[in-house]
C-alpha atoms as a PDB file:
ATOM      1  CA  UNK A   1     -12.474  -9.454 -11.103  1.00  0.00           C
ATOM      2  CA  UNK A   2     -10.753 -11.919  -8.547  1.00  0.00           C
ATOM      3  CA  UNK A   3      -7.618 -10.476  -7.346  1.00  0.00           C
ATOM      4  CA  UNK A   4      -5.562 -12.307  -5.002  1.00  0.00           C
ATOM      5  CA  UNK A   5      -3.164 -10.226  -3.461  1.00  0.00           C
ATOM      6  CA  UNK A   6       0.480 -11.416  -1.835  1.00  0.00           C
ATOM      7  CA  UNK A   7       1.774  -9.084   1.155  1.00  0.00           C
ATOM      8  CA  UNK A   8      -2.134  -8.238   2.091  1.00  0.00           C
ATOM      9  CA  UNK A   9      -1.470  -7.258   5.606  1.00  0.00           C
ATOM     10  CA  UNK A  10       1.687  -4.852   4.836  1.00  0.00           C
ATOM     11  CA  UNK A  11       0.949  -1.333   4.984  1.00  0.00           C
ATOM     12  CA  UNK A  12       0.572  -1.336   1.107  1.00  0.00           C
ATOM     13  CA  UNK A  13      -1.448  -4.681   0.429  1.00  0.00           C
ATOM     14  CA  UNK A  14      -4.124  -3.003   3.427  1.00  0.00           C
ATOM     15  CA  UNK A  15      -4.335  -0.334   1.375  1.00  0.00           C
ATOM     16  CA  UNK A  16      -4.737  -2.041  -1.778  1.00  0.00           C
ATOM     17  CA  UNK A  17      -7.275  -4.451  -0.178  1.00  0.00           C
ATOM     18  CA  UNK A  18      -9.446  -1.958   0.928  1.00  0.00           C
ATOM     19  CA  UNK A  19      -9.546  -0.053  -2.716  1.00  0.00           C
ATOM     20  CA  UNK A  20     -10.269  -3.198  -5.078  1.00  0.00           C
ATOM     21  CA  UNK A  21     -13.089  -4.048  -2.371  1.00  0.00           C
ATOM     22  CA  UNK A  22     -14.305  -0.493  -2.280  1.00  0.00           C
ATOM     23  CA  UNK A  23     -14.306  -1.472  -6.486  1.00  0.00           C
ATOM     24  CA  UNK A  24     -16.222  -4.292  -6.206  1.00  0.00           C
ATOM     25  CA  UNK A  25     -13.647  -6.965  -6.791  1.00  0.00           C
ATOM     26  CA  UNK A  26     -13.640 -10.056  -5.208  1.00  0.00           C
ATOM     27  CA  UNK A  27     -10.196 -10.435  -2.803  1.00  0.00           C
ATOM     28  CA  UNK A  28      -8.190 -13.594  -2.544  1.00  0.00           C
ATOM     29  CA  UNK A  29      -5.664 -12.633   1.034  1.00  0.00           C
ATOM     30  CA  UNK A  30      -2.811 -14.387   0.475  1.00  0.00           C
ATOM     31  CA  UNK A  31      -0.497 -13.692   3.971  1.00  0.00           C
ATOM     32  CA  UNK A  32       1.241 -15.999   6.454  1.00  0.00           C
ATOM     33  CA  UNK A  33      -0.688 -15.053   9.601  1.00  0.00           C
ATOM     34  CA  UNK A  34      -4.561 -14.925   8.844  1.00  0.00           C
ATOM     35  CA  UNK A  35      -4.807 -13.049  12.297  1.00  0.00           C
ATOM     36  CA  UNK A  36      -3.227  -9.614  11.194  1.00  0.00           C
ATOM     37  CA  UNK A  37      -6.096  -9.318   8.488  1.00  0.00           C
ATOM     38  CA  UNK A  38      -8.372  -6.986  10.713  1.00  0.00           C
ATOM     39  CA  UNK A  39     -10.548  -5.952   7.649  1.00  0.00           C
ATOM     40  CA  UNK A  40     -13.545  -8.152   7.316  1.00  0.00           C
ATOM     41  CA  UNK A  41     -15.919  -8.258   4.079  1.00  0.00           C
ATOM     42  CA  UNK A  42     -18.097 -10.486   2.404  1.00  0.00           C
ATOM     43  CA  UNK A  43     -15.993 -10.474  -0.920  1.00  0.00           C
ATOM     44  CA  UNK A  44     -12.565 -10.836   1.048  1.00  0.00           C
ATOM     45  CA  UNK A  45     -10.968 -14.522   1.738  1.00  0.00           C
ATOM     46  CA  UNK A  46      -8.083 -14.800   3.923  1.00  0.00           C
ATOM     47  CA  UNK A  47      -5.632 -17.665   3.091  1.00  0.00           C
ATOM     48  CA  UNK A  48      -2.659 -18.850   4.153  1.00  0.00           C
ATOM     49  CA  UNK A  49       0.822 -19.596   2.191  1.00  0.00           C
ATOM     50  CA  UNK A  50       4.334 -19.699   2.002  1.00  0.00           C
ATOM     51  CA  UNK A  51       5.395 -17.253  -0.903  1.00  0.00           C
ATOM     52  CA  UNK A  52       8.358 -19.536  -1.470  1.00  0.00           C
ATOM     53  CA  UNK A  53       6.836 -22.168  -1.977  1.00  0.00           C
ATOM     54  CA  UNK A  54       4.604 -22.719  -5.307  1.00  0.00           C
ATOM     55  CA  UNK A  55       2.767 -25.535  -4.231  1.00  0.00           C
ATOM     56  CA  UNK A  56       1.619 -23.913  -1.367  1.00  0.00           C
ATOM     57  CA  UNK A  57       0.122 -21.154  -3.654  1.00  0.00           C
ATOM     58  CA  UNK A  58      -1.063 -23.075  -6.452  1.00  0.00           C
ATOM     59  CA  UNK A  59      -4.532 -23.598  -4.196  1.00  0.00           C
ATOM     60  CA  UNK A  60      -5.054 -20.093  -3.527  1.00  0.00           C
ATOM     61  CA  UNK A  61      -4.847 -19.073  -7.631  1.00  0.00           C
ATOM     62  CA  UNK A  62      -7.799 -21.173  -8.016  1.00  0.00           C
ATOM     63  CA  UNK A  63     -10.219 -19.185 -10.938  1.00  0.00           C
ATOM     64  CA  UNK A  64      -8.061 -15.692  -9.688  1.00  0.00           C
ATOM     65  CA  UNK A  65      -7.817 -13.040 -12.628  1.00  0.00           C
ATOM     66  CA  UNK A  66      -4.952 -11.398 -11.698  1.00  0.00           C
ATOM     67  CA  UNK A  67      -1.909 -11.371  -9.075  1.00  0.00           C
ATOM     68  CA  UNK A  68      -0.848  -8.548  -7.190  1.00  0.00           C
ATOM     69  CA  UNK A  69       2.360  -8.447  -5.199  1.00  0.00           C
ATOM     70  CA  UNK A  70       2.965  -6.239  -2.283  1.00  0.00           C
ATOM     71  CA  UNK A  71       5.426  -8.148  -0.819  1.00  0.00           C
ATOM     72  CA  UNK A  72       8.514  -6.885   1.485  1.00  0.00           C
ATOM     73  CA  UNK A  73      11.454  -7.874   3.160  1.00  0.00           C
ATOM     74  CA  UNK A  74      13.515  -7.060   5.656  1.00  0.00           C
ATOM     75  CA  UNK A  75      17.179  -5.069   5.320  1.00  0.00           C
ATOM     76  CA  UNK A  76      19.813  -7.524   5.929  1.00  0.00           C
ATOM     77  CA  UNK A  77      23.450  -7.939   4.346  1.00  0.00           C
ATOM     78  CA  UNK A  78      22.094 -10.288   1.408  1.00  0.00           C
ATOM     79  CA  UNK A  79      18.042 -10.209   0.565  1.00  0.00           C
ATOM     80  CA  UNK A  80      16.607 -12.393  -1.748  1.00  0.00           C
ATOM     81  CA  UNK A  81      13.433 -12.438  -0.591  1.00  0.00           C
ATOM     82  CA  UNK A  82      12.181 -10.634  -3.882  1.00  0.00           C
ATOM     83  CA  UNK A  83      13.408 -12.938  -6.633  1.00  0.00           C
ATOM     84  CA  UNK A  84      12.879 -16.395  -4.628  1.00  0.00           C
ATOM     85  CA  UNK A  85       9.169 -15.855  -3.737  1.00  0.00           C
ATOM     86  CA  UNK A  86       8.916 -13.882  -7.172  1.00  0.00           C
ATOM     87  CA  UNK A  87       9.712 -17.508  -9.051  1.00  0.00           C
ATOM     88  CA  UNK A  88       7.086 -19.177  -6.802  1.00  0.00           C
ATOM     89  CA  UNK A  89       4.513 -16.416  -7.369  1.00  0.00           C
ATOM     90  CA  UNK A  90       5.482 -17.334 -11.458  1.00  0.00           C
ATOM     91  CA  UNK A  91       5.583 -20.706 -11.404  1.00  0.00           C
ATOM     92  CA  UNK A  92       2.021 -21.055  -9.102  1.00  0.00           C
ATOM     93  CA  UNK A  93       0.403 -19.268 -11.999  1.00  0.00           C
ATOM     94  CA  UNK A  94       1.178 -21.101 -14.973  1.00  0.00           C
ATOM     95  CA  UNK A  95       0.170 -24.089 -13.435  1.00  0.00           C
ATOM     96  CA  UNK A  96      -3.244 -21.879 -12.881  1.00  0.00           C
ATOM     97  CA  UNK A  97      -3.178 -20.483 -15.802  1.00  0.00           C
ATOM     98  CA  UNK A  98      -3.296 -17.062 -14.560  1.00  0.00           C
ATOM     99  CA  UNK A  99      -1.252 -14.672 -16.580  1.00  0.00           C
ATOM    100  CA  UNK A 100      -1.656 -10.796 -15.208  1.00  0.00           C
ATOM    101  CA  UNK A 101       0.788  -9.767 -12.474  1.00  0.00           C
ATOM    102  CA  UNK A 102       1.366  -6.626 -10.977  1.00  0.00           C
ATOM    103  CA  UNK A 103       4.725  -6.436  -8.079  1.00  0.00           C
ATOM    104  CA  UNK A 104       6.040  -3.532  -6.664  1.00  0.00           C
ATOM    105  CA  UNK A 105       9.944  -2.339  -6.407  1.00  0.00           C
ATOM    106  CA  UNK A 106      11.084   0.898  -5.912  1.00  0.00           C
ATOM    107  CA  UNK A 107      13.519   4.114  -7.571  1.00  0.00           C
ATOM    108  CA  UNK A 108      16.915   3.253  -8.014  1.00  0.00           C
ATOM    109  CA  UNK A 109      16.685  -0.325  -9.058  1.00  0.00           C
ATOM    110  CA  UNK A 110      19.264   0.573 -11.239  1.00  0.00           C
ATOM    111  CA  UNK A 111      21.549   1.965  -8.905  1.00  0.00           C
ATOM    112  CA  UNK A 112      23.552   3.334 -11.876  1.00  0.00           C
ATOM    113  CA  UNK A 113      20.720   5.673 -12.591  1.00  0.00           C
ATOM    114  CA  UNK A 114      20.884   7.506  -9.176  1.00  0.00           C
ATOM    115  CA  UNK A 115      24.458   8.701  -9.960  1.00  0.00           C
ATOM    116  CA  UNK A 116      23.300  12.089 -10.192  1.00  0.00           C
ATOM    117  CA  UNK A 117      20.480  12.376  -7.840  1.00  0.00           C
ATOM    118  CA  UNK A 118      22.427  14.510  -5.416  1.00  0.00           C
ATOM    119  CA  UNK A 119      23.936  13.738  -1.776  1.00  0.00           C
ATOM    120  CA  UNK A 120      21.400  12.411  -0.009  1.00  0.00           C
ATOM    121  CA  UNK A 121      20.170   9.602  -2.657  1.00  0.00           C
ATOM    122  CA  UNK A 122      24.124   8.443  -3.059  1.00  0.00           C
ATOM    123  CA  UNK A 123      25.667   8.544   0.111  1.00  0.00           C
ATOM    124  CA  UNK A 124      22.864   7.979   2.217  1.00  0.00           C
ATOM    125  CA  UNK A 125      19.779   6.269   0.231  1.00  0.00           C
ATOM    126  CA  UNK A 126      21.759   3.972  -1.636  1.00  0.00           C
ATOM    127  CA  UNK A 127      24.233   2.395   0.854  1.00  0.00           C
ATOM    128  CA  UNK A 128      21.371   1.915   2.965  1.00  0.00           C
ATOM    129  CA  UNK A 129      19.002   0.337   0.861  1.00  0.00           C
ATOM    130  CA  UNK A 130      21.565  -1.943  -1.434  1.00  0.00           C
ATOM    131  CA  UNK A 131      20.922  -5.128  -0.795  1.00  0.00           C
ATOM    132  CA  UNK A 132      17.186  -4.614  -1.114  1.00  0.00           C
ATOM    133  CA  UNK A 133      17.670  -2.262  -4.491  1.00  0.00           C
ATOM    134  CA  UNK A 134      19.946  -5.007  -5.716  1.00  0.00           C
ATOM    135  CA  UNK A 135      17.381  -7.619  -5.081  1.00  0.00           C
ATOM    136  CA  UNK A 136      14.820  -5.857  -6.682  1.00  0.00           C
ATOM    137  CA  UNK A 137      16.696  -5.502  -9.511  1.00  0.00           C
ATOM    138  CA  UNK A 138      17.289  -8.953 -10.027  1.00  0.00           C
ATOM    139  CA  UNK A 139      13.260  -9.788  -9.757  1.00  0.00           C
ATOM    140  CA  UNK A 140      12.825  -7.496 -12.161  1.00  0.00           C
ATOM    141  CA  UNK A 141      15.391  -8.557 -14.589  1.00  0.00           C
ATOM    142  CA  UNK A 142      13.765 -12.552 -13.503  1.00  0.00           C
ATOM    143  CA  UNK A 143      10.342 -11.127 -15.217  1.00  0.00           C
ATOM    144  CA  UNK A 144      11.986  -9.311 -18.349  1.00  0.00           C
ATOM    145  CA  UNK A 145      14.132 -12.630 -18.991  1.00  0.00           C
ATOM    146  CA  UNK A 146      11.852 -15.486 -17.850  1.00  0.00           C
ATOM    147  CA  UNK A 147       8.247 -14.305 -17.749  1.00  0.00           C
ATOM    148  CA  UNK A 148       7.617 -13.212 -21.782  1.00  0.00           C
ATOM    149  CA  UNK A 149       4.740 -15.834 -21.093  1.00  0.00           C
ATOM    150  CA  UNK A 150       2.993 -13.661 -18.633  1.00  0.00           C
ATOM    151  CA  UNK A 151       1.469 -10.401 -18.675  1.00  0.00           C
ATOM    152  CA  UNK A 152       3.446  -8.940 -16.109  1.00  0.00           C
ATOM    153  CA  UNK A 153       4.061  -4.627 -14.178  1.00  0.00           C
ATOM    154  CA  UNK A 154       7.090  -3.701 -11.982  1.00  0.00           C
ATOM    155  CA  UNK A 155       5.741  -0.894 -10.212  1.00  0.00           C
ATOM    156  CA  UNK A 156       8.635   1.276  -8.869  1.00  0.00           C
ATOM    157  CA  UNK A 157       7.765   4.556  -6.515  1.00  0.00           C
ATOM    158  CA  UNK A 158       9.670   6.931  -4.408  1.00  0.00           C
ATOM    159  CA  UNK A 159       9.855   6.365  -0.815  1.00  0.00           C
ATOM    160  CA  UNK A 160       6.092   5.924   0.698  1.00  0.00           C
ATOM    161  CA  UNK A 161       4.474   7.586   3.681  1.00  0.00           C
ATOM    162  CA  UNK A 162       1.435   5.766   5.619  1.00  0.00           C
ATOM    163  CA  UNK A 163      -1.355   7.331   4.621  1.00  0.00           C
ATOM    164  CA  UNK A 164      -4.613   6.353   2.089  1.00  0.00           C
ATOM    165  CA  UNK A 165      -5.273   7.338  -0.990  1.00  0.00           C
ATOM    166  CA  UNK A 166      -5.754  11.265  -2.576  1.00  0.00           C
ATOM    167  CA  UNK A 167      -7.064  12.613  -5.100  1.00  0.00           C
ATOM    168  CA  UNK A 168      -3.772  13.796  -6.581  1.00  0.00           C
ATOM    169  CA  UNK A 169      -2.979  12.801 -10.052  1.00  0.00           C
ATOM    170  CA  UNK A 170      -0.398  10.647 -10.576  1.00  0.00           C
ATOM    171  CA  UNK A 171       2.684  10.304 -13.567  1.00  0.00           C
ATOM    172  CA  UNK A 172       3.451   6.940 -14.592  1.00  0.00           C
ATOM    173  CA  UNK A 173       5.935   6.571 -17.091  1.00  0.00           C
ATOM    174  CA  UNK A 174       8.466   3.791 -18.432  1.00  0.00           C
ATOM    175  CA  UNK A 175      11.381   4.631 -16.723  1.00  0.00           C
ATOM    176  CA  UNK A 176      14.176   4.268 -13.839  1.00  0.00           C
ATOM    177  CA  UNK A 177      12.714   6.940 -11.317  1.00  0.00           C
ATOM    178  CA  UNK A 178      10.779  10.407 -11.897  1.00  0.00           C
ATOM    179  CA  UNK A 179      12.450  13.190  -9.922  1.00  0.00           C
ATOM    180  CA  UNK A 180      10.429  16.276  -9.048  1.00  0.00           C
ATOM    181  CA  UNK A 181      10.768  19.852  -7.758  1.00  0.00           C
ATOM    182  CA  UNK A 182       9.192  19.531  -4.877  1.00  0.00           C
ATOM    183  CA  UNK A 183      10.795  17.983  -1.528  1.00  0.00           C
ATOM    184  CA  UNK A 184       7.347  17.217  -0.607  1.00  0.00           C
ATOM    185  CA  UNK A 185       6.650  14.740  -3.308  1.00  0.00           C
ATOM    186  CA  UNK A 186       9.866  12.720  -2.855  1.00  0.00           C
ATOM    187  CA  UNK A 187       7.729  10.168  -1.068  1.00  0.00           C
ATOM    188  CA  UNK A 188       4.124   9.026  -1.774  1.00  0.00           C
ATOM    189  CA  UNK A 189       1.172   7.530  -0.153  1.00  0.00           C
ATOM    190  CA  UNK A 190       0.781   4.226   0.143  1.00  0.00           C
ATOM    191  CA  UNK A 191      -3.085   4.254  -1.205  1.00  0.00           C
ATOM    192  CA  UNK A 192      -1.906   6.051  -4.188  1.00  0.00           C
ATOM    193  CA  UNK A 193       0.601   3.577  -5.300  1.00  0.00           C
ATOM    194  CA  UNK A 194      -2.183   0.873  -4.262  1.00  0.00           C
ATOM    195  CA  UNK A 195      -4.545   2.805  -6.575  1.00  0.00           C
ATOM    196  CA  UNK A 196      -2.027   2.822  -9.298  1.00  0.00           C
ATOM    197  CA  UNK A 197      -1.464  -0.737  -8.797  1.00  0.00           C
ATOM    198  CA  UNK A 198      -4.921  -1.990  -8.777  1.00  0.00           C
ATOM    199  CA  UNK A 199      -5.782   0.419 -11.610  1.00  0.00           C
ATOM    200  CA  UNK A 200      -3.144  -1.224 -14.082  1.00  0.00           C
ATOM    201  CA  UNK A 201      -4.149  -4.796 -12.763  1.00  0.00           C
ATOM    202  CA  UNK A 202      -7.454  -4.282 -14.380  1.00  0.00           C
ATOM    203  CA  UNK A 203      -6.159  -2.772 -17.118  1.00  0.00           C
ATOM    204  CA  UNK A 204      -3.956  -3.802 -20.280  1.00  0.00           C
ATOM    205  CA  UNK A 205      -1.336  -1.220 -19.799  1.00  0.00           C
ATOM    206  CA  UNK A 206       2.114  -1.409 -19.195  1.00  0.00           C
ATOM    207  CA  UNK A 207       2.136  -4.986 -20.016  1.00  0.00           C
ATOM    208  CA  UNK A 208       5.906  -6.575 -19.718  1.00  0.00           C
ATOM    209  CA  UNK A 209       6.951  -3.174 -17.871  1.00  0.00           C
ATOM    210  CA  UNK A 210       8.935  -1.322 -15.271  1.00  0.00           C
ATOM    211  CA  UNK A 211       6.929   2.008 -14.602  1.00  0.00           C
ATOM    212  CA  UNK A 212       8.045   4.289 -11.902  1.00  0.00           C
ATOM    213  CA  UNK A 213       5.445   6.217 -10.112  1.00  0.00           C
ATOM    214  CA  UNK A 214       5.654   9.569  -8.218  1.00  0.00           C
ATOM    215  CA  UNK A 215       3.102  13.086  -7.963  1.00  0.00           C
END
Protein backbone atom coordinates (compact mmCIF):
# COMPACT_ATOMS: atom_id res chain seq x y z
CA UNK A 1 0.00 0.00 0.00
CA UNK A 2 0.93 3.83 -0.15
CA UNK A 3 0.61 5.32 3.17
CA UNK A 4 1.30 8.84 3.64
CA UNK A 5 1.74 9.64 7.05
CA UNK A 6 1.11 13.35 8.84
CA UNK A 7 3.38 14.00 12.08
CA UNK A 8 6.26 11.56 10.47
CA UNK A 9 9.08 12.97 12.43
CA UNK A 10 7.21 12.92 16.02
CA UNK A 11 8.26 10.26 18.21
CA UNK A 12 5.14 8.22 17.07
CA UNK A 13 5.05 8.87 13.16
CA UNK A 14 9.21 7.59 13.42
CA UNK A 15 7.98 4.76 14.79
CA UNK A 16 5.23 4.16 12.54
CA UNK A 17 7.49 4.96 9.53
CA UNK A 18 9.90 2.56 10.27
CA UNK A 19 7.14 -0.45 10.77
CA UNK A 20 5.00 0.06 7.43
CA UNK A 21 8.59 0.20 5.66
CA UNK A 22 9.82 -2.79 7.56
CA UNK A 23 6.09 -4.13 5.85
CA UNK A 24 6.85 -3.30 2.62
CA UNK A 25 4.65 -0.30 2.12
CA UNK A 26 5.51 2.46 0.19
CA UNK A 27 5.78 5.89 2.64
CA UNK A 28 4.51 9.26 1.61
CA UNK A 29 6.44 11.82 4.74
CA UNK A 30 4.27 14.40 5.10
CA UNK A 31 6.20 16.97 7.89
CA UNK A 32 7.08 20.68 7.84
CA UNK A 33 10.88 20.38 8.07
CA UNK A 34 12.19 17.64 5.56
CA UNK A 35 15.54 17.89 7.60
CA UNK A 36 14.35 16.07 10.88
CA UNK A 37 13.52 12.90 8.67
CA UNK A 38 16.92 11.07 9.49
CA UNK A 39 15.56 7.66 8.18
CA UNK A 40 16.43 7.15 4.59
CA UNK A 41 14.84 4.28 2.26
CA UNK A 42 14.16 3.65 -1.15
CA UNK A 43 10.28 3.34 -0.59
CA UNK A 44 10.18 6.54 1.75
CA UNK A 45 9.40 10.22 0.18
CA UNK A 46 9.78 13.15 2.29
CA UNK A 47 7.40 16.08 1.51
CA UNK A 48 6.63 19.13 2.74
CA UNK A 49 3.10 20.77 3.92
CA UNK A 50 1.17 22.84 6.00
CA UNK A 51 -1.46 20.52 7.81
CA UNK A 52 -3.77 23.51 7.84
CA UNK A 53 -3.86 24.08 4.81
CA UNK A 54 -5.66 21.54 2.22
CA UNK A 55 -4.26 22.79 -0.77
CA UNK A 56 -1.00 22.39 0.38
CA UNK A 57 -1.77 18.63 0.96
CA UNK A 58 -3.86 17.86 -1.86
CA UNK A 59 -0.28 17.19 -3.91
CA UNK A 60 1.09 14.91 -1.47
CA UNK A 61 -2.35 12.44 -1.54
CA UNK A 62 -1.53 11.87 -5.05
CA UNK A 63 -2.50 7.76 -5.77
CA UNK A 64 -1.97 7.36 -1.53
CA UNK A 65 -4.18 4.40 -0.09
CA UNK A 66 -4.57 5.47 3.14
CA UNK A 67 -3.85 8.50 5.68
CA UNK A 68 -2.34 8.18 8.88
CA UNK A 69 -2.23 10.96 11.44
CA UNK A 70 0.29 11.25 14.14
CA UNK A 71 0.02 14.65 14.61
CA UNK A 72 0.63 16.75 18.02
CA UNK A 73 0.43 19.93 19.52
CA UNK A 74 1.66 21.80 22.00
CA UNK A 75 -0.15 22.53 25.70
CA UNK A 76 -1.33 25.98 25.68
CA UNK A 77 -4.56 27.68 27.28
CA UNK A 78 -6.75 27.03 24.00
CA UNK A 79 -5.43 24.16 21.32
CA UNK A 80 -7.03 23.64 18.26
CA UNK A 81 -4.46 22.32 16.50
CA UNK A 82 -6.36 18.86 16.29
CA UNK A 83 -9.67 19.80 14.71
CA UNK A 84 -8.24 22.68 12.28
CA UNK A 85 -5.54 20.53 10.55
CA UNK A 86 -8.03 17.48 11.06
CA UNK A 87 -10.60 19.44 8.43
CA UNK A 88 -7.63 20.02 6.07
CA UNK A 89 -6.39 16.42 6.37
CA UNK A 90 -10.50 15.68 5.34
CA UNK A 91 -11.03 17.96 2.91
CA UNK A 92 -7.34 17.14 0.95
CA UNK A 93 -8.73 13.65 0.59
CA UNK A 94 -11.93 13.92 -0.98
CA UNK A 95 -10.58 15.98 -3.47
CA UNK A 96 -8.06 12.77 -3.84
CA UNK A 97 -10.37 10.53 -3.45
CA UNK A 98 -8.72 8.81 -0.69
CA UNK A 99 -11.09 7.52 1.90
CA UNK A 100 -9.11 5.40 4.84
CA UNK A 101 -7.85 7.47 7.78
CA UNK A 102 -6.37 6.47 10.82
CA UNK A 103 -5.55 9.71 13.75
CA UNK A 104 -4.55 9.26 17.06
CA UNK A 105 -6.10 10.94 20.46
CA UNK A 106 -5.75 9.74 23.69
CA UNK A 107 -7.88 8.32 27.22
CA UNK A 108 -10.09 10.70 28.61
CA UNK A 109 -11.42 12.40 25.57
CA UNK A 110 -14.43 12.33 27.34
CA UNK A 111 -13.36 13.88 30.36
CA UNK A 112 -16.68 12.79 31.94
CA UNK A 113 -15.51 9.24 31.73
CA UNK A 114 -12.40 9.75 33.99
CA UNK A 115 -14.67 10.73 36.94
CA UNK A 116 -13.76 7.73 38.67
CA UNK A 117 -10.30 6.96 37.66
CA UNK A 118 -8.88 7.87 41.04
CA UNK A 119 -6.65 10.98 42.26
CA UNK A 120 -4.09 11.16 40.09
CA UNK A 121 -6.16 11.01 36.62
CA UNK A 122 -8.66 13.94 38.15
CA UNK A 123 -6.72 16.28 39.93
CA UNK A 124 -3.61 15.96 38.24
CA UNK A 125 -4.03 14.31 34.57
CA UNK A 126 -6.96 16.11 33.67
CA UNK A 127 -6.32 19.78 34.64
CA UNK A 128 -3.17 19.37 32.97
CA UNK A 129 -4.02 18.00 29.82
CA UNK A 130 -7.61 19.94 29.21
CA UNK A 131 -7.24 21.93 26.59
CA UNK A 132 -5.57 19.22 24.55
CA UNK A 133 -8.32 16.39 25.81
CA UNK A 134 -10.93 18.96 24.92
CA UNK A 135 -9.51 19.43 21.51
CA UNK A 136 -9.32 16.01 20.84
CA UNK A 137 -12.61 15.57 21.62
CA UNK A 138 -13.89 17.93 19.31
CA UNK A 139 -11.77 16.20 16.22
CA UNK A 140 -13.25 13.32 17.09
CA UNK A 141 -16.76 14.40 17.35
CA UNK A 142 -15.65 16.54 13.62
CA UNK A 143 -15.17 12.77 12.13
CA UNK A 144 -18.38 11.10 13.78
CA UNK A 145 -20.52 14.24 12.51
CA UNK A 146 -18.85 15.28 9.22
CA UNK A 147 -16.78 12.40 7.86
CA UNK A 148 -19.73 9.42 7.34
CA UNK A 149 -18.11 9.74 3.74
CA UNK A 150 -14.80 8.44 4.83
CA UNK A 151 -13.57 5.38 6.29
CA UNK A 152 -12.15 6.81 9.21
CA UNK A 153 -10.14 5.27 13.25
CA UNK A 154 -9.64 7.51 16.35
CA UNK A 155 -7.02 5.70 18.00
CA UNK A 156 -6.98 6.65 21.74
CA UNK A 157 -4.03 5.09 24.18
CA UNK A 158 -2.82 5.67 27.63
CA UNK A 159 0.06 7.83 28.17
CA UNK A 160 3.16 6.59 25.83
CA UNK A 161 6.77 5.94 26.74
CA UNK A 162 9.66 6.22 23.93
CA UNK A 163 10.45 3.07 23.11
CA UNK A 164 9.77 0.57 19.75
CA UNK A 165 7.63 -1.90 19.35
CA UNK A 166 7.12 -5.49 21.59
CA UNK A 167 5.84 -8.34 21.18
CA UNK A 168 3.11 -7.84 23.78
CA UNK A 169 -0.39 -8.34 22.73
CA UNK A 170 -2.47 -5.65 22.63
CA UNK A 171 -6.61 -4.99 23.62
CA UNK A 172 -8.39 -2.82 21.36
CA UNK A 173 -11.82 -2.27 22.06
CA UNK A 174 -14.66 0.42 21.28
CA UNK A 175 -14.53 2.42 24.13
CA UNK A 176 -13.52 5.67 26.29
CA UNK A 177 -10.23 4.24 27.94
CA UNK A 178 -9.22 0.56 29.16
CA UNK A 179 -7.94 0.67 32.74
CA UNK A 180 -5.70 -2.14 33.97
CA UNK A 181 -4.22 -3.66 37.13
CA UNK A 182 -1.02 -3.04 36.58
CA UNK A 183 0.79 0.49 37.22
CA UNK A 184 3.18 -0.64 34.70
CA UNK A 185 0.84 -0.70 31.79
CA UNK A 186 -0.70 2.74 32.42
CA UNK A 187 1.50 3.97 29.60
CA UNK A 188 2.52 2.23 26.32
CA UNK A 189 5.15 2.21 23.73
CA UNK A 190 5.08 4.27 21.10
CA UNK A 191 5.87 1.31 18.38
CA UNK A 192 3.02 -0.56 19.76
CA UNK A 193 0.43 2.03 19.24
CA UNK A 194 2.29 2.62 15.73
CA UNK A 195 1.80 -1.14 15.14
CA UNK A 196 -1.78 -0.92 16.10
CA UNK A 197 -2.19 1.97 13.92
CA UNK A 198 -0.64 0.73 10.83
CA UNK A 199 -2.24 -2.68 11.41
CA UNK A 200 -5.92 -1.19 11.28
CA UNK A 201 -4.85 1.15 8.30
CA UNK A 202 -4.50 -1.91 6.23
CA UNK A 203 -7.24 -3.41 7.53
CA UNK A 204 -11.20 -2.91 7.41
CA UNK A 205 -11.70 -2.80 11.08
CA UNK A 206 -12.94 -0.34 13.25
CA UNK A 207 -14.20 1.62 10.41
CA UNK A 208 -16.08 5.05 11.67
CA UNK A 209 -14.50 4.32 15.28
CA UNK A 210 -12.99 5.52 18.51
CA UNK A 211 -10.90 2.46 19.88
CA UNK A 212 -8.80 2.91 22.90
CA UNK A 213 -5.68 0.94 23.12
CA UNK A 214 -3.65 -0.23 26.18
CA UNK A 215 -1.61 -3.92 27.25
Amino acid sequence: MQLAILGATGQTGLELVKLALQSNHNVIAVVRDPQKMKIQDDNLKVVQADVFSATSLEPQLENVDAVISCLGFARTSVVTGYSESMKSITDAMRKKNVKRLVTMTAFYTDIESAKNQGFLVNWILIPMLKPILKNMREMELQLEAECKDLQWTAVRPPGLTTGPATSVEMRIEEDKFLTTNSDAKRRVARGDIAKVMLDIAVSQKYLNKCVAVNY
